[in-house]
N, C-alpha and C. Protein backbone atom coordinates (compact mmCIF):
# COMPACT_ATOMS: atom_id res chain seq x y z
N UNK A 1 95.99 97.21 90.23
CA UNK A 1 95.17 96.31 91.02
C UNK A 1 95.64 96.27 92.48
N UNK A 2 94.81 95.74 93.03
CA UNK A 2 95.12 95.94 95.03
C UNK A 2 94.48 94.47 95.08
N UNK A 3 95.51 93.58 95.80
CA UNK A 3 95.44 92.16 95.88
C UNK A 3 96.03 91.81 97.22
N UNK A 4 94.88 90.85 97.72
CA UNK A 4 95.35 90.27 99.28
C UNK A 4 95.85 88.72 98.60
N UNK A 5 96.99 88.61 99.38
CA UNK A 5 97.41 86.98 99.55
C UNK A 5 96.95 86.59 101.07
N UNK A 6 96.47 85.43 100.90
CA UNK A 6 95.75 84.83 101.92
C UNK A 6 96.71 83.71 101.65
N UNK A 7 98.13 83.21 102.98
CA UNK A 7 98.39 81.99 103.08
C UNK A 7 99.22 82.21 104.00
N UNK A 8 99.45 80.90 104.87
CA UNK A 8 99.89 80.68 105.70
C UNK A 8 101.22 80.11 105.78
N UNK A 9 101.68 80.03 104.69
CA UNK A 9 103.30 79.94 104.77
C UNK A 9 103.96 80.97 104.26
N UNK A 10 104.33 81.48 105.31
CA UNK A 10 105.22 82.86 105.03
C UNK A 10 106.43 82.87 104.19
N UNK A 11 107.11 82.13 104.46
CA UNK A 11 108.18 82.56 103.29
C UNK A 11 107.06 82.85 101.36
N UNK A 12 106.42 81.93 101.70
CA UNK A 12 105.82 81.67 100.15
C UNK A 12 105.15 82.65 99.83
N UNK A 13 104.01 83.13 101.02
CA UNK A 13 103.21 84.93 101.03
C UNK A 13 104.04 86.02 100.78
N UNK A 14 105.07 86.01 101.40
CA UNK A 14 106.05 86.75 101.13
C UNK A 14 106.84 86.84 100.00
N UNK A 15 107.19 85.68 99.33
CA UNK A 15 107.74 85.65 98.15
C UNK A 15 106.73 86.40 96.94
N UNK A 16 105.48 85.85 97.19
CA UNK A 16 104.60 86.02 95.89
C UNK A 16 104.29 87.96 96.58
N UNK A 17 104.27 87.94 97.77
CA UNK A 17 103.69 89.71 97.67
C UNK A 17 104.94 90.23 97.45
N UNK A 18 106.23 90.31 97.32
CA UNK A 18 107.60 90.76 96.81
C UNK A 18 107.68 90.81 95.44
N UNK A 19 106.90 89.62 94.80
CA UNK A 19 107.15 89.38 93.09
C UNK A 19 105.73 90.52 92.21
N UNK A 20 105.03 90.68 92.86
CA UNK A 20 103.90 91.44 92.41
C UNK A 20 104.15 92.61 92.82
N UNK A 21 104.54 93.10 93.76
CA UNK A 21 104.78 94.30 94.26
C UNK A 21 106.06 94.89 92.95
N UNK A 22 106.83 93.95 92.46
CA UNK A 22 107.55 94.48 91.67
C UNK A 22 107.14 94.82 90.57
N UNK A 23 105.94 94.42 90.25
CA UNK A 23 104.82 94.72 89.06
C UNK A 23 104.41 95.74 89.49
N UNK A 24 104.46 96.35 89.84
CA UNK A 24 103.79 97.69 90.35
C UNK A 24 102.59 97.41 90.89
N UNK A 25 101.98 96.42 91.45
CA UNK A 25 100.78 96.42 92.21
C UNK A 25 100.54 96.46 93.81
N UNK A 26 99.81 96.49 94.21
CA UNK A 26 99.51 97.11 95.36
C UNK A 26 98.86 95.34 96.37
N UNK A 27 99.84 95.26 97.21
CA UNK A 27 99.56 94.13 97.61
C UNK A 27 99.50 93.74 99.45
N UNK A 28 98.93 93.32 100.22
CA UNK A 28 98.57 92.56 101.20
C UNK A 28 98.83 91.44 101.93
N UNK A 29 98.71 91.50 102.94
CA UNK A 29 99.19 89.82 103.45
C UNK A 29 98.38 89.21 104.22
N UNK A 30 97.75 88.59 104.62
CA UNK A 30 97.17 87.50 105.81
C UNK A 30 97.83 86.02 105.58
N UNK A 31 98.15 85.70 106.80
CA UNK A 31 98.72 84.76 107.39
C UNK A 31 97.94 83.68 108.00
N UNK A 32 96.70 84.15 108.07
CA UNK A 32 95.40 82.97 108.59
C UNK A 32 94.13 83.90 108.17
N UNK A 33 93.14 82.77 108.12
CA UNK A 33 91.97 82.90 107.48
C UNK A 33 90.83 84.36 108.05
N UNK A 34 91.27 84.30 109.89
CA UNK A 34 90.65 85.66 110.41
C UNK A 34 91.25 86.49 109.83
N UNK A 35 92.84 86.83 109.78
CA UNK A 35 93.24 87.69 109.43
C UNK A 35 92.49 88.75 107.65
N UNK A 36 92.41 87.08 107.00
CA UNK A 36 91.98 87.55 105.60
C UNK A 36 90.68 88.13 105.79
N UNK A 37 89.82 87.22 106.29
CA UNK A 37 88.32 88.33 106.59
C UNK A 37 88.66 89.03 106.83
N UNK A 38 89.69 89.79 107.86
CA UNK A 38 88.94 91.28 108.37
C UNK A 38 89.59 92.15 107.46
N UNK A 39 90.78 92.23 106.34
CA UNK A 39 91.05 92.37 105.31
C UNK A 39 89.99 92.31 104.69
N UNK A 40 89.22 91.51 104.12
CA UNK A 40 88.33 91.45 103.04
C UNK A 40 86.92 92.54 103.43
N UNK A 41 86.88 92.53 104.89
CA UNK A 41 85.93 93.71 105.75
C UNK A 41 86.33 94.82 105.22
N UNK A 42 87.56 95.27 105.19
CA UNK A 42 87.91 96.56 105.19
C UNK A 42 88.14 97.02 103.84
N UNK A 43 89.44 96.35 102.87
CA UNK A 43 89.71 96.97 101.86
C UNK A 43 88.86 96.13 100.59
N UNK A 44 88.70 96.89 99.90
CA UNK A 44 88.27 96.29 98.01
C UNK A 44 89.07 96.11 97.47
N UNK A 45 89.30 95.07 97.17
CA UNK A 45 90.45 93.79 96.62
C UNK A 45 89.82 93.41 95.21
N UNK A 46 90.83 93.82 93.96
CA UNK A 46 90.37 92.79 92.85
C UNK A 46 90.66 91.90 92.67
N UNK A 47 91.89 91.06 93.37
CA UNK A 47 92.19 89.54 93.59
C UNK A 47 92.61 89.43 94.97
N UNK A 48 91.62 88.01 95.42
CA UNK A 48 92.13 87.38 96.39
C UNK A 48 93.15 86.18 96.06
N UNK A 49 94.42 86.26 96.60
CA UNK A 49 95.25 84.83 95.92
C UNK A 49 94.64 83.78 97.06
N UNK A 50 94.13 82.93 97.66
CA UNK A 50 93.63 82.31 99.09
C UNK A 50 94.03 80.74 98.91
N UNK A 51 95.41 80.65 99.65
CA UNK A 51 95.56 79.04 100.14
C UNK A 51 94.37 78.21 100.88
N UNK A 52 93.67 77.01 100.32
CA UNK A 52 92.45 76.60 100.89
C UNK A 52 92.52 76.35 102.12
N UNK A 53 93.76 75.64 102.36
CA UNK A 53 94.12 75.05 103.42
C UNK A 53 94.59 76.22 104.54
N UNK A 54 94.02 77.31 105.12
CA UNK A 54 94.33 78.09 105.65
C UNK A 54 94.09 78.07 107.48
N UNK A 55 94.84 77.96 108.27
CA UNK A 55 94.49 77.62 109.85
C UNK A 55 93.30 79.15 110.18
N UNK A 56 92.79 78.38 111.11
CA UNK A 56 91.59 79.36 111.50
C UNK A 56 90.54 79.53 110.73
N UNK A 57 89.84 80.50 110.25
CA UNK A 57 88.80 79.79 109.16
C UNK A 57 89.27 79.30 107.89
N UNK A 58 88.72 78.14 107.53
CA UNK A 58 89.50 77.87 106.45
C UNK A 58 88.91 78.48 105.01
N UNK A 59 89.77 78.34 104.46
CA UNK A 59 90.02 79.03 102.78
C UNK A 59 88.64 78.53 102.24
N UNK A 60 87.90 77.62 102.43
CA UNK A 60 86.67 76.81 101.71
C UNK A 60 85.72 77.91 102.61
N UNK A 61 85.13 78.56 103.48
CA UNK A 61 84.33 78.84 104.20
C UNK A 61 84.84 80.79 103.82
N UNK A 62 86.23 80.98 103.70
CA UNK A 62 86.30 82.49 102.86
C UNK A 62 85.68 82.52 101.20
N UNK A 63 85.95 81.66 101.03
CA UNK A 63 85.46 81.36 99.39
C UNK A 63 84.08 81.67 99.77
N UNK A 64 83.39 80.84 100.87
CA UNK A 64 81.99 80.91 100.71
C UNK A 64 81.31 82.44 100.83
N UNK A 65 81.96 83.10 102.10
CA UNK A 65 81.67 84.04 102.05
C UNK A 65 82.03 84.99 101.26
N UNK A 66 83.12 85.28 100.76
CA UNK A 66 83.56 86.37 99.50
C UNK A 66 82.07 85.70 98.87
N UNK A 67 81.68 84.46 97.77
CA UNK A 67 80.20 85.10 97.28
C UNK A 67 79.46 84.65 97.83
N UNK A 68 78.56 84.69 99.11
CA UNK A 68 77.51 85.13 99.72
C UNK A 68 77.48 86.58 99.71
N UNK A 69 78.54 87.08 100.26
CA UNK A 69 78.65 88.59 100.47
C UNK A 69 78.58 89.57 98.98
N UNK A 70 78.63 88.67 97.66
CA UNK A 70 78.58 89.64 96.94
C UNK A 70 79.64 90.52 96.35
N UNK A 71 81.19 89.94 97.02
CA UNK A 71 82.12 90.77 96.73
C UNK A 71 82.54 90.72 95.24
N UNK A 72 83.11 91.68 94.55
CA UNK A 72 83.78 92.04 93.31
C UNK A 72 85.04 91.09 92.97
N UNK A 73 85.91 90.52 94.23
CA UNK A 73 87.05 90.23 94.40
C UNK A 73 86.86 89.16 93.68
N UNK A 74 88.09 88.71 92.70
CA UNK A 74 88.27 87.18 92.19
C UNK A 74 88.94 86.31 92.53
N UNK A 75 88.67 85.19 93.09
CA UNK A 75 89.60 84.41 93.89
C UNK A 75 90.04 83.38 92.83
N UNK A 76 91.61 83.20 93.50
CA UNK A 76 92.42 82.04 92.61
C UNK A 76 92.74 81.33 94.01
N UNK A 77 92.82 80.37 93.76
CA UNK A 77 92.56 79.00 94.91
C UNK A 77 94.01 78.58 94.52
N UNK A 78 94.71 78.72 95.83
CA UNK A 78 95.63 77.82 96.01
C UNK A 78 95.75 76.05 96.77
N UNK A 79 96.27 75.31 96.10
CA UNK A 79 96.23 74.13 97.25
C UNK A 79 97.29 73.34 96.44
N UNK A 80 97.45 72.49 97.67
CA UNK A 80 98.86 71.60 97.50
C UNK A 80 98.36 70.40 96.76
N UNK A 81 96.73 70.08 96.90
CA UNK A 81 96.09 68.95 96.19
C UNK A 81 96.32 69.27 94.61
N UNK A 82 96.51 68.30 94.06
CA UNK A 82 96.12 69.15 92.18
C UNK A 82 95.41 68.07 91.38
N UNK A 83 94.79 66.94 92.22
CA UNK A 83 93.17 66.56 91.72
C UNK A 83 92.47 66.97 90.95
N UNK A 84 91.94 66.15 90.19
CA UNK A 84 90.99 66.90 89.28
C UNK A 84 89.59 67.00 90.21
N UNK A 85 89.36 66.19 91.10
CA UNK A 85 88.04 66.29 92.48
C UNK A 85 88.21 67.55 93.11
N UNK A 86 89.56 67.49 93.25
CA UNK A 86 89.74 69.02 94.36
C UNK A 86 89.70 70.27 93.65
N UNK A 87 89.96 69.90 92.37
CA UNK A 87 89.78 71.16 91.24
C UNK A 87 88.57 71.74 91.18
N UNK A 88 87.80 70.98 91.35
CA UNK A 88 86.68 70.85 91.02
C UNK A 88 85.73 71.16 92.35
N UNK A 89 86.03 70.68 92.79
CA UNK A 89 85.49 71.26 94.52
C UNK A 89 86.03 72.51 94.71
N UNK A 90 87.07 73.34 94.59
CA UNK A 90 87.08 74.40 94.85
C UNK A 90 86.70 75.45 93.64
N UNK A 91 86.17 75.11 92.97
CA UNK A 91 85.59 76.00 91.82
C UNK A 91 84.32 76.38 91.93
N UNK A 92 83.57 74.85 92.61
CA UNK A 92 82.36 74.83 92.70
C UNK A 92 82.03 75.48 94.33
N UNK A 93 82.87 76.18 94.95
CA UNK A 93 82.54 76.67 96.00
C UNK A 93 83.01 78.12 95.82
N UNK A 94 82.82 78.47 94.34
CA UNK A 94 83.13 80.24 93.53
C UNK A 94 84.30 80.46 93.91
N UNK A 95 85.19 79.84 93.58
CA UNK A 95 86.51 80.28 93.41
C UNK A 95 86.58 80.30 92.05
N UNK A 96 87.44 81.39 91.69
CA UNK A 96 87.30 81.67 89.99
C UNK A 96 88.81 81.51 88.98
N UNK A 97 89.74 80.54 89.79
CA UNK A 97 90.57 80.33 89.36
C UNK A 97 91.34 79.02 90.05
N UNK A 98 92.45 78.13 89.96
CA UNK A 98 92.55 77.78 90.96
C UNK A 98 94.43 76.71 90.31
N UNK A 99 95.00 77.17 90.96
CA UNK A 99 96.67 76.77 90.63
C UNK A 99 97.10 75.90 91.85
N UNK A 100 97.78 74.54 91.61
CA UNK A 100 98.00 73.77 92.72
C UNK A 100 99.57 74.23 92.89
N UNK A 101 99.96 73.64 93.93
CA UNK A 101 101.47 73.89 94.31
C UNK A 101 101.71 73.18 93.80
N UNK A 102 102.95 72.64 93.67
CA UNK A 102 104.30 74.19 93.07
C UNK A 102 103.87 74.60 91.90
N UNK A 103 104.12 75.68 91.78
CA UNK A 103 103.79 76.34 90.62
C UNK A 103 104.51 77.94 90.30
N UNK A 104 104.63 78.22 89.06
CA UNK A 104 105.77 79.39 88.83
C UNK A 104 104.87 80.40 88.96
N UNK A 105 106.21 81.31 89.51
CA UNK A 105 105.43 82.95 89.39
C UNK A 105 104.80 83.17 88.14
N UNK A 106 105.52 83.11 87.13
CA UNK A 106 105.37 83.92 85.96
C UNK A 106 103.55 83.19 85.57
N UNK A 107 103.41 82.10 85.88
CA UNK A 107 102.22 81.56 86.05
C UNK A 107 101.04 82.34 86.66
N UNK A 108 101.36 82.24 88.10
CA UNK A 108 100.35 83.20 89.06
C UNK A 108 100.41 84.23 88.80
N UNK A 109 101.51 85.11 87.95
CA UNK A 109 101.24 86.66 87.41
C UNK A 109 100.58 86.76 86.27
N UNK A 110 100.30 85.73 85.52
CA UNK A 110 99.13 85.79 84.16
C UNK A 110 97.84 85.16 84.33
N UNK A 111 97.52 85.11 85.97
CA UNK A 111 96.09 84.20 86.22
C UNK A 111 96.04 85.66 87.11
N UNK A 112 96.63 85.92 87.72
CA UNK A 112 96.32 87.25 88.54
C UNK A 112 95.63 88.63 87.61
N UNK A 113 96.71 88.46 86.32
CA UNK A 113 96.10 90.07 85.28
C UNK A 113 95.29 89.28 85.05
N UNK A 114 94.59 88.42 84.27
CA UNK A 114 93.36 87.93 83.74
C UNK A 114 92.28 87.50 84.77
N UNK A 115 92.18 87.42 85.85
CA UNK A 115 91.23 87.73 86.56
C UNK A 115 90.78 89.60 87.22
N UNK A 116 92.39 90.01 87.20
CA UNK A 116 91.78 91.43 87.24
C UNK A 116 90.97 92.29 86.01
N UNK A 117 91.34 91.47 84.67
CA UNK A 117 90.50 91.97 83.58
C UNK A 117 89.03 91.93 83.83
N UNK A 118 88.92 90.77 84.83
CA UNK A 118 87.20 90.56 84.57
C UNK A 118 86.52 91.47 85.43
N UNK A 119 87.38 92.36 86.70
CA UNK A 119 86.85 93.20 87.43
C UNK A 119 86.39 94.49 86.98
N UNK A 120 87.36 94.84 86.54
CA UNK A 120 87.36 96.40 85.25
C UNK A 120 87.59 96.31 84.33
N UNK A 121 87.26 96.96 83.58
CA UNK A 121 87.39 97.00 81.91
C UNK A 121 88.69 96.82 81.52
N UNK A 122 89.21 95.63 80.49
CA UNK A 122 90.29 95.74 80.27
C UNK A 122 90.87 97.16 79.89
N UNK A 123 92.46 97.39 80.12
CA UNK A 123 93.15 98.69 79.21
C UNK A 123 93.50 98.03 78.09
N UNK A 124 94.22 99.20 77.43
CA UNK A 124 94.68 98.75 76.15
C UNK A 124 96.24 98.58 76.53
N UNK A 125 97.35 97.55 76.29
CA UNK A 125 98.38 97.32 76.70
C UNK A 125 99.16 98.84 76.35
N UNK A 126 98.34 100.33 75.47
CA UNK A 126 99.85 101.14 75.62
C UNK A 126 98.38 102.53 76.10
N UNK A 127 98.25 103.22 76.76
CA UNK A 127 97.94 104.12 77.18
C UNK A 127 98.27 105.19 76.60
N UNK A 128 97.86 106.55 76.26
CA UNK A 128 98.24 107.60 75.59
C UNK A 128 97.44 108.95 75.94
N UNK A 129 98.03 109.92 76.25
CA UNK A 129 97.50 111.20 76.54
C UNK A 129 98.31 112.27 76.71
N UNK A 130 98.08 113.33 75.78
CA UNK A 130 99.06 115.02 76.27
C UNK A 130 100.18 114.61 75.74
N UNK A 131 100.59 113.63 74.84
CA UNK A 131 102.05 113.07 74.43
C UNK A 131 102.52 112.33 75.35
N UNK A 132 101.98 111.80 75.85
CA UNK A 132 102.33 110.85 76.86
C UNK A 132 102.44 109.22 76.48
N UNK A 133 103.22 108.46 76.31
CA UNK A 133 102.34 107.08 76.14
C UNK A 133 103.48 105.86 77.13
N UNK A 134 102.33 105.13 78.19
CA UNK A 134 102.24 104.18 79.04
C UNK A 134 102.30 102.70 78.46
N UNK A 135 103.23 102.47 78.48
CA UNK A 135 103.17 100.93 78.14
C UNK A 135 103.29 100.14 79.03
N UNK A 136 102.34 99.32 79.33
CA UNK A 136 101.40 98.55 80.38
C UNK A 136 102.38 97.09 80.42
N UNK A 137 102.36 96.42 79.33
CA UNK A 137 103.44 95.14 79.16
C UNK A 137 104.76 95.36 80.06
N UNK A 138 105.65 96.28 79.58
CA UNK A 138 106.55 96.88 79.26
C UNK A 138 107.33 97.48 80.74
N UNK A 139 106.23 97.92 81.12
CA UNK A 139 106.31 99.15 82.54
C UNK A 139 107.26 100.14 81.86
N UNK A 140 106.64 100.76 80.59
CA UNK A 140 108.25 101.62 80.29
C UNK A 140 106.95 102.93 79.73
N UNK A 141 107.64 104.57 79.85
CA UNK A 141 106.65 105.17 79.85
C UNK A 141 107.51 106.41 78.76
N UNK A 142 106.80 106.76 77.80
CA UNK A 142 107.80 108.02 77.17
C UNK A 142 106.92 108.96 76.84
N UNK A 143 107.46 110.16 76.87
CA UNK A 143 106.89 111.95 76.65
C UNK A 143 107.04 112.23 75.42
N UNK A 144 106.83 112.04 74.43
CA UNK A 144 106.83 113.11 73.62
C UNK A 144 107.93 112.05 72.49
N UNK A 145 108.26 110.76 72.91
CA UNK A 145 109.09 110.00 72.40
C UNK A 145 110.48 110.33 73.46
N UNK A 146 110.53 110.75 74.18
CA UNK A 146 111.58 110.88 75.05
C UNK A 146 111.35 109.44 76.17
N UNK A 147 111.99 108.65 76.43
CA UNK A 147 112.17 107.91 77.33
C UNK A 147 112.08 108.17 79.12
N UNK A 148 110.92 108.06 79.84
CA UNK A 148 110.92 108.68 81.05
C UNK A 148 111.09 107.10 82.01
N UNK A 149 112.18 107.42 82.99
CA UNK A 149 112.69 106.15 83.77
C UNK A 149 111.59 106.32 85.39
N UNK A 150 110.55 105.64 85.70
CA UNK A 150 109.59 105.90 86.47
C UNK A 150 109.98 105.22 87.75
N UNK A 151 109.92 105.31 89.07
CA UNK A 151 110.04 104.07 90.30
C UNK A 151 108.66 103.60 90.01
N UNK A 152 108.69 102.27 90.70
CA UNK A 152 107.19 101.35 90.61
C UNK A 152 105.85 102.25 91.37
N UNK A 153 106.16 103.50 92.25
CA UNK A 153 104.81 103.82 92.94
C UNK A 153 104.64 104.83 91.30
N UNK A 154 105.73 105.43 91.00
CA UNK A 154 105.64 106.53 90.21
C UNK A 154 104.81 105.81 88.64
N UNK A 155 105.04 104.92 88.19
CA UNK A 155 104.42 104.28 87.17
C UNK A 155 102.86 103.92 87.90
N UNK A 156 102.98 103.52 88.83
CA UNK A 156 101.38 103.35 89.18
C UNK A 156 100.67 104.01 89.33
N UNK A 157 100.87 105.72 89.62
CA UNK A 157 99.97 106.71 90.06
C UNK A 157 99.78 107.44 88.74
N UNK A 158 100.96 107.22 88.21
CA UNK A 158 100.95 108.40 86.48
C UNK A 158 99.58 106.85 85.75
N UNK A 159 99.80 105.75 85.84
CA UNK A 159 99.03 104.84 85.09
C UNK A 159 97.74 104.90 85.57
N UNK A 160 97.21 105.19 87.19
CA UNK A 160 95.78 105.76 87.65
C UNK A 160 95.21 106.89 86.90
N UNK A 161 96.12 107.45 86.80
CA UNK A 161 95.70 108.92 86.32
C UNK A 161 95.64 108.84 84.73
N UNK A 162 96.25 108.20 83.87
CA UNK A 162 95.79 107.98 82.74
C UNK A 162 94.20 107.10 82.42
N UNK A 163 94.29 106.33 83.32
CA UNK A 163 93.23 105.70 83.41
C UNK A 163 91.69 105.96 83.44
N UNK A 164 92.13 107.20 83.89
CA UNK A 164 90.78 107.64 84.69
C UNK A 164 90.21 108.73 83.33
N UNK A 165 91.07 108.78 82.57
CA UNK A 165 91.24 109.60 80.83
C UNK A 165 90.26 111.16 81.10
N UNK A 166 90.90 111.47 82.23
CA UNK A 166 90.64 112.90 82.48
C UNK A 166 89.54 113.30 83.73
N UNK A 167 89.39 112.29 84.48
CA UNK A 167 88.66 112.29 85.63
C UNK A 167 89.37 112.68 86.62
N UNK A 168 89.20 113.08 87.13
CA UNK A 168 89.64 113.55 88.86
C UNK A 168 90.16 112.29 89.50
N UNK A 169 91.00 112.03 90.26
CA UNK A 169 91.58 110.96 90.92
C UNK A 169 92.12 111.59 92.28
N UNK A 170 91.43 110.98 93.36
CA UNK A 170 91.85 111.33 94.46
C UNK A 170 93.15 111.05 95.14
N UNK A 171 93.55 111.00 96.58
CA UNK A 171 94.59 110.93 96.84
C UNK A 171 94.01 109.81 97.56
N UNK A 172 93.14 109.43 98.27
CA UNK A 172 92.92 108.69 98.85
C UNK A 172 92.53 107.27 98.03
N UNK A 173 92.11 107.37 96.80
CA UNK A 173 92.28 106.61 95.64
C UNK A 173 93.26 105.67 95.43
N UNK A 174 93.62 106.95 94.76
CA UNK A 174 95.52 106.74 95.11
C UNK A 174 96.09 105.55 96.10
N UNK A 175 96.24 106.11 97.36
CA UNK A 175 96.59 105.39 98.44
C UNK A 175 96.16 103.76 97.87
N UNK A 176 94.67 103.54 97.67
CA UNK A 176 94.00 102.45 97.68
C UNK A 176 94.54 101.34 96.51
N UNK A 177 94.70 102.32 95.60
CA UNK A 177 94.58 101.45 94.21
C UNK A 177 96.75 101.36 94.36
N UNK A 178 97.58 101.81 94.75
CA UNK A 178 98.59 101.94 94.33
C UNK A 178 99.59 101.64 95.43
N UNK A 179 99.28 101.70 96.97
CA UNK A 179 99.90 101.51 97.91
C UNK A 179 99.24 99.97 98.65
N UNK A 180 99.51 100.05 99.62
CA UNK A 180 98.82 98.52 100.68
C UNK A 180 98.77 99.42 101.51
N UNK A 181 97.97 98.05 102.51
CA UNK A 181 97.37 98.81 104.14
C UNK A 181 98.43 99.17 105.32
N UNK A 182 100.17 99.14 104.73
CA UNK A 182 100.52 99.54 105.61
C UNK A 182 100.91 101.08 105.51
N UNK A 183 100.31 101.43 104.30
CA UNK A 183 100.82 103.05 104.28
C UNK A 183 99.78 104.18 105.05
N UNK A 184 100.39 104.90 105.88
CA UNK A 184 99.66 105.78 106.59
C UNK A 184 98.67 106.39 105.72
N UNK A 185 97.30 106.24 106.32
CA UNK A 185 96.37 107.40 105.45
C UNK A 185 96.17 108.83 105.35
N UNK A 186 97.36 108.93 106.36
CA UNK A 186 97.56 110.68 106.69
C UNK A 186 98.72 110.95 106.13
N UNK A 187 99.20 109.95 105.72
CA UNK A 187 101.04 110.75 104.72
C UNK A 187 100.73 111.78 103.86
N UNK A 188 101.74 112.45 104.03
CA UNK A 188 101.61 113.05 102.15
C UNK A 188 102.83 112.49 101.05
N UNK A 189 102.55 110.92 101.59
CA UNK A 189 103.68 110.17 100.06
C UNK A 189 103.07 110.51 98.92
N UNK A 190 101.52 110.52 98.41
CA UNK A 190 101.11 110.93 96.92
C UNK A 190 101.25 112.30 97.09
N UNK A 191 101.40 113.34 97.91
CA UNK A 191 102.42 114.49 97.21
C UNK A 191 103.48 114.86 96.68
N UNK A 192 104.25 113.82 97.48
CA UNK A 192 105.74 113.46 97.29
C UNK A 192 106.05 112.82 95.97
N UNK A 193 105.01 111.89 95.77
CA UNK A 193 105.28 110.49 94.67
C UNK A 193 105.16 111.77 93.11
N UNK A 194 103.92 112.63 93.42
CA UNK A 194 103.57 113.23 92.46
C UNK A 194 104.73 114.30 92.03
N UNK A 195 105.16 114.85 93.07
CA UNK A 195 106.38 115.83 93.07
C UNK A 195 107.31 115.16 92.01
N UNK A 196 107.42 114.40 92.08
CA UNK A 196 108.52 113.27 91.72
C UNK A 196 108.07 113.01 90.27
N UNK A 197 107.17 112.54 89.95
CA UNK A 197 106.17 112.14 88.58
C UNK A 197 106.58 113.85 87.92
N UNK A 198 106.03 114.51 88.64
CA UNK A 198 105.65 116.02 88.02
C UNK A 198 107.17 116.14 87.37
N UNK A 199 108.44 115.99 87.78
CA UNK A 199 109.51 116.94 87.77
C UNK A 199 110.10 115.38 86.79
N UNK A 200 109.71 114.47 86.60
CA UNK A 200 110.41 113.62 85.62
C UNK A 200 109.99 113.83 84.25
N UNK A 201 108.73 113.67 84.18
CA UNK A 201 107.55 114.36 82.77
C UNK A 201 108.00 115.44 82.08
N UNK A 202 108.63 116.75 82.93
CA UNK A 202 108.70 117.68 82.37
C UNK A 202 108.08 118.61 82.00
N UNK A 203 108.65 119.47 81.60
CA UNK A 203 107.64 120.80 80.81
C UNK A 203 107.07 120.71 79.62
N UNK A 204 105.67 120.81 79.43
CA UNK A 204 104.97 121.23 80.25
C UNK A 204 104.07 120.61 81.32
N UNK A 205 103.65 121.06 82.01
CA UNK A 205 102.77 120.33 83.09
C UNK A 205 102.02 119.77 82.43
N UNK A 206 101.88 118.33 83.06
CA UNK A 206 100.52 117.55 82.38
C UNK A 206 99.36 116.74 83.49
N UNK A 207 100.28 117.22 84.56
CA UNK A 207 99.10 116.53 86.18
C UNK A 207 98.75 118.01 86.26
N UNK A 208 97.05 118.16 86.64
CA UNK A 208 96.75 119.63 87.46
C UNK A 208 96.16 118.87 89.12
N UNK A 209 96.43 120.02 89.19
CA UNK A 209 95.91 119.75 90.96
C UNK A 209 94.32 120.28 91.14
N UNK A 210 93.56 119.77 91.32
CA UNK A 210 92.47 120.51 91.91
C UNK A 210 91.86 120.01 93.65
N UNK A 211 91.95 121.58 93.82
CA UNK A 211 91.99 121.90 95.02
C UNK A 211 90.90 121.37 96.06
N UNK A 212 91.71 120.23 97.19
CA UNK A 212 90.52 119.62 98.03
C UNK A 212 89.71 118.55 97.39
N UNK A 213 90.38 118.23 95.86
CA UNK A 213 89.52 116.68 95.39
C UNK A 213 90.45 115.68 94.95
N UNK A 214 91.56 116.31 94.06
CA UNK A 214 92.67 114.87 93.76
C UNK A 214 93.57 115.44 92.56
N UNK A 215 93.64 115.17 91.82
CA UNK A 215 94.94 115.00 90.41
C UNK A 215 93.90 114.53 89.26
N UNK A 216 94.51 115.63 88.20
CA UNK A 216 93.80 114.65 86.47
C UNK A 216 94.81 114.98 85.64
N UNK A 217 95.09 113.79 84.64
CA UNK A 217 95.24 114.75 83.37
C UNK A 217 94.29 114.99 82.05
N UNK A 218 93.84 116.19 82.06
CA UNK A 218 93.14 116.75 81.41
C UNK A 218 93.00 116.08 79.79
């Protein structure tokens, strides 16, 4: 998943995009409400995390627009209120989740996967292909019953590519679904990342390359 946090207290944006990022997901920051629009302009986000209370436009008027506009993205509403009025007011302005402060990670990381379920088709928690099998819970991935030790980009790009259960997967995909907006779109880190994937997996090859479109496994 590729998720913007929308909030304005940095240590706390920062904490929660550090704790997800260690999930292997692909994560974002805005610090005020323009910032999050022009984020929400640019990239396709399957969760917005959005503090209501956000300086500049506020979090109630992004809500509005994420659905006027029609977007895919699922918003979980942050606020310091935890009212059952304010609950309720920000639900009813299509927010599709909504956790008051304080509140635990391990919390916001099981409202985060279950709103990304509703975007795409759930997976199945263990993935399997070519002797391969991905365990999604777990982040733990083995060949053939051999134990393969993955870094977090390397589990996310081998888990795209299972995903896609033999489709072509681009690099620019890639980038989208597995990195954030600060990675150059001209790198060649998913050559690198793959180099890396390729030579942990082993023999025999199980990523092919096709030429000028992306990565599958067959």
């Amino acid at each position: 998943m590729r998720i913007l946090v929308a909030e304005d207290e940095r240590m706390l944006a920062d904490s929660i995009a550090e704790g997800l990022r260690a999930e292997a997901l692909a994560v974002d920051i805005a610090y005020d409400g323009d910032a999050a629009l022009e984020r929400l302009g640019v990239h396709e986000y399957d969760v917005l995390i959005l503090d209501r209370d956000l300086p500049g436009v506020h979090g109630d008027d992004i809500c509005r627009n994420v659905l006027e506009n029609g977007a895919m993205v699922r918003v979980l509403m942050l606020t310091a209120a935890s009212d059952i009025r304010s609950r309720v007011a920000g639900l009813s302005l299509g927010a599709d989740d909504y956790l008051p402060k304080p509140f635990a990670f391990e919390e916001l990381l099981a409202r985060v996967h279950a709103l990304g379920r509703r975007v795409r088709p759930a997976d199945p928690p263990m993935l399997e292909r070519l002797g391969i099998r991905l365990d999604r819970g777990h982040r733990q991935v083995f060949r053939d019953g051999r134990y393969v030790p993955l870094a977090r980009k390397e589990f996310g790009v081998l888990a795209e590519l299972m995903r896609a259960r033999g489709a072509v997967v681009s690099s620019e995909t890639l980038l989208e679904k597995v990195w954030d907006e600060n990675i150059d779109p001209f790198t060649n880190t998913v050559r690198t990342t793959m180099v890396k994937l390729r030579r942990k997996l082993g023999e025999p090859p199980v990523i092919e390359t096709v030429p000028g479109v992306g990565y599958r496994i067959p």
